[in-house]
N, C-alpha and C. Protein backbone atom coordinates (compact mmCIF):
# COMPACT_ATOMS: atom_id res chain seq x y z
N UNK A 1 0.85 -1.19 0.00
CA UNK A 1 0.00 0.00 0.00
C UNK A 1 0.89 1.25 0.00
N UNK A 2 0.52 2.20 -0.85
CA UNK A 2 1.44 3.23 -0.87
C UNK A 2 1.29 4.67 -0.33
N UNK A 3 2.12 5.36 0.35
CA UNK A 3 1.42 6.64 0.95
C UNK A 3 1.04 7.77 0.03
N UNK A 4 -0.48 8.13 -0.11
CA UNK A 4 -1.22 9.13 -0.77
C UNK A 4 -1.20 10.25 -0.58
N UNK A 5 -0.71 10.43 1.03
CA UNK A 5 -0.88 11.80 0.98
C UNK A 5 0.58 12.39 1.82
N UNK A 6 0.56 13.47 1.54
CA UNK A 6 1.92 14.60 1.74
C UNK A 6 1.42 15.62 2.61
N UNK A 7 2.42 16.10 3.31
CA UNK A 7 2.29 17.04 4.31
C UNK A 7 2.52 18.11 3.46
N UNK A 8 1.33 19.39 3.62
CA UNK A 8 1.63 20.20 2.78
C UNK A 8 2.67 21.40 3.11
N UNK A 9 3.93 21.75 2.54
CA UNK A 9 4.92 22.11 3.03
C UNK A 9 4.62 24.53 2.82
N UNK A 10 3.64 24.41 2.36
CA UNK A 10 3.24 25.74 2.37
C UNK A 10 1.68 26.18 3.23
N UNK A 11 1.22 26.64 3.21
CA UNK A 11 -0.29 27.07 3.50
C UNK A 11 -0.53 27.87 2.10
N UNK A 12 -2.29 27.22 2.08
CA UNK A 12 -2.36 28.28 0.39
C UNK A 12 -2.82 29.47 1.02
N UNK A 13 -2.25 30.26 -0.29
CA UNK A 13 -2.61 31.67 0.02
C UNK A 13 -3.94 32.47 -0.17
N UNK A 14 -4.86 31.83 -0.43
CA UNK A 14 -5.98 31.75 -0.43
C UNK A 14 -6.63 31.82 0.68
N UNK A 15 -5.93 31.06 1.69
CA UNK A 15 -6.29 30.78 2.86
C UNK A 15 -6.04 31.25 4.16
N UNK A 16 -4.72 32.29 3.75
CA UNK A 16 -4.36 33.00 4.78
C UNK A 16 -4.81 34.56 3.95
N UNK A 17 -5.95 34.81 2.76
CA UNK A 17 -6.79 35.70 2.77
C UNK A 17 -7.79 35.91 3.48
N UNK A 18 -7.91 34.76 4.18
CA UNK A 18 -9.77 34.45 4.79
C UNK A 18 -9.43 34.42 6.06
N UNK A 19 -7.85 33.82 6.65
CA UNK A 19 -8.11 33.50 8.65
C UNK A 19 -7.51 35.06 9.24
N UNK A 20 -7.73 35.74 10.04
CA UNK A 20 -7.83 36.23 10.96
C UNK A 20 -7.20 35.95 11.95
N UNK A 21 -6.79 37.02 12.92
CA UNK A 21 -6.15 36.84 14.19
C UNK A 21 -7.58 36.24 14.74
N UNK A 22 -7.46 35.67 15.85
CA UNK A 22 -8.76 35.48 16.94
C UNK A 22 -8.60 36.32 18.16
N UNK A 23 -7.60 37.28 18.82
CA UNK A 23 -7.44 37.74 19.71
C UNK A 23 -8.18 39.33 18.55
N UNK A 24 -7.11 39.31 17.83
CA UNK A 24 -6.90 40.94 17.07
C UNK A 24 -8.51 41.19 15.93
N UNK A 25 -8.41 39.96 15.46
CA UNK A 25 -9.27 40.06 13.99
C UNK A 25 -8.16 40.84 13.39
N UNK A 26 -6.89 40.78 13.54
CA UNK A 26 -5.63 41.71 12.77
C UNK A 26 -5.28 40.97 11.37
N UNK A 27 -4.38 40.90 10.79
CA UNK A 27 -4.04 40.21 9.78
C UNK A 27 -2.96 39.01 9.91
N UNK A 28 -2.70 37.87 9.75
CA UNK A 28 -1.97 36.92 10.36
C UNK A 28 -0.19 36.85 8.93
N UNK A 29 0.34 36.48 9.55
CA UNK A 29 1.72 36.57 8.36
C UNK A 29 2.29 35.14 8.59
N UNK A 30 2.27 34.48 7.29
CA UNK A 30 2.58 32.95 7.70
C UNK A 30 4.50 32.72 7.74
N UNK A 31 4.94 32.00 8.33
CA UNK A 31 6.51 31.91 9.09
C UNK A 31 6.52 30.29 8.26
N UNK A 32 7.59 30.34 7.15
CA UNK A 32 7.36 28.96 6.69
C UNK A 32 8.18 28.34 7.77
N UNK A 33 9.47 29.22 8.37
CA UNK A 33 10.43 27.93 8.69
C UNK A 33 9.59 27.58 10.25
N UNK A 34 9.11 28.36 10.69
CA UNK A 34 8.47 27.70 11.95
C UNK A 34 7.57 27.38 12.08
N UNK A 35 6.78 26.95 10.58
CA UNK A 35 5.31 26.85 10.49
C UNK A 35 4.02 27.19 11.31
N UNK A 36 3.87 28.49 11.18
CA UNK A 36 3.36 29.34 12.26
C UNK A 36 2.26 30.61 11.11
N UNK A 37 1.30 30.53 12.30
CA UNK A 37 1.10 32.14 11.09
C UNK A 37 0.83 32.96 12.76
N UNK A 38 1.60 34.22 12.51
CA UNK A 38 1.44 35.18 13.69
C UNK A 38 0.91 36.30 13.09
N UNK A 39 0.79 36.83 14.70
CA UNK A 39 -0.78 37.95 14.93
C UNK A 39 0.83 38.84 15.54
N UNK A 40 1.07 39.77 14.61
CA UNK A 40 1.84 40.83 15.88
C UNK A 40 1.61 41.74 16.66
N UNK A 41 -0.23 41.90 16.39
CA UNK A 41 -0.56 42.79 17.22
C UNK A 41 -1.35 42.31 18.62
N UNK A 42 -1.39 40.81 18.74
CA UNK A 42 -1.68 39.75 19.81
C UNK A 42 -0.18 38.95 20.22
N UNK A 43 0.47 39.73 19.64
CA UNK A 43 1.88 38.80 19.84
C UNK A 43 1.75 37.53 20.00
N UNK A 44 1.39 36.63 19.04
CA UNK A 44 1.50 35.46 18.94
C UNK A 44 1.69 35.04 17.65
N UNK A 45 1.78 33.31 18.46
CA UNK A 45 1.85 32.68 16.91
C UNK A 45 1.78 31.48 16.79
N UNK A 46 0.17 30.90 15.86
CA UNK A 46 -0.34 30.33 16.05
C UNK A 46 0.53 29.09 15.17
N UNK A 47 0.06 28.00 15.86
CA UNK A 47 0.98 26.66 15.28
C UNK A 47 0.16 26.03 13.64
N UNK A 48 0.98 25.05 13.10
CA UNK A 48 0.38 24.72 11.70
C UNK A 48 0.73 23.26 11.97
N UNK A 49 -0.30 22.59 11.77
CA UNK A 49 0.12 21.12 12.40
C UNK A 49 -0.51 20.22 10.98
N UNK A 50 0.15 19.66 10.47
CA UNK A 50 -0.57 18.39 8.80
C UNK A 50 -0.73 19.75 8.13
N UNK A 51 -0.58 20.95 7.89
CA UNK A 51 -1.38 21.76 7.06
C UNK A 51 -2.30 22.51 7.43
N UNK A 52 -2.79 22.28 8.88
CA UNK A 52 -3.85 23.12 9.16
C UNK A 52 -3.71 24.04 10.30
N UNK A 53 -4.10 25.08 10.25
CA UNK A 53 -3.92 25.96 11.49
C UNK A 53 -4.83 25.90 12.77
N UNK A 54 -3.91 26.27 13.62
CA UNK A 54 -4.43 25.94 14.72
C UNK A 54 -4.94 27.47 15.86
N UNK A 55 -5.88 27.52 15.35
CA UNK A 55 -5.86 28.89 15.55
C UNK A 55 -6.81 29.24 17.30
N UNK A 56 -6.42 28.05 18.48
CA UNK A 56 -6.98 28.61 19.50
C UNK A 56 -5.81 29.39 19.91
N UNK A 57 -6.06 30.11 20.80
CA UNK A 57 -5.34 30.87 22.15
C UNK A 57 -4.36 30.26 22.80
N UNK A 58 -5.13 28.86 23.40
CA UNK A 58 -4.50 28.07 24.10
C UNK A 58 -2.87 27.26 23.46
N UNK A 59 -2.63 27.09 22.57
CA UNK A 59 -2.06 26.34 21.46
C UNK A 59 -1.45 27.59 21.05
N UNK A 60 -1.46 28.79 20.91
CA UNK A 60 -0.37 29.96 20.62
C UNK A 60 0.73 30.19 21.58
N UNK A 61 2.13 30.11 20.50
CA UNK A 61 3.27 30.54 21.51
C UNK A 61 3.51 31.90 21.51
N UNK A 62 3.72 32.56 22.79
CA UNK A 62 3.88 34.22 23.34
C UNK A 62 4.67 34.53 22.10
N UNK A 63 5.00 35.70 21.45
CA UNK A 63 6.12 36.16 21.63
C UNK A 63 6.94 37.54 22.02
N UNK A 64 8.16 37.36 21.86
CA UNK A 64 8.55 38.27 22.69
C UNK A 64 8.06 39.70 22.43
């Protein structure tokens, strides 16, 4: 049996037209190498886990 599916190594950009901060409703900026899309005006930054964002509160790392 062979593996079908791939981890997708970008987020489409389509898609970071439509998500939103959840703290800010600000605009989010996706971080390929840390697979992250951050809020800098919530100072965070939300994790990207298989491709998909993870966009609670709880699950955002501070930053500085």
């Amino acid at each position: 049996m062979s593996d079908t599916f791939h981890t997708p190594t970008a987020v489409d950009p389509r898609l970071l037209e439509v998500l939103v901060c959840p703290v800010t409703r600000g605009k989010l900026t996706y971080d390929r190498e840390q697979q992250e899309l951050v809020s800098r005006g919530a100072k965070l930054a939300f994790p990207i886990r298989d491709g998909v964002p993870i966009m609670l509160t709880e699950e955002a790392r501070a930053l500085d």
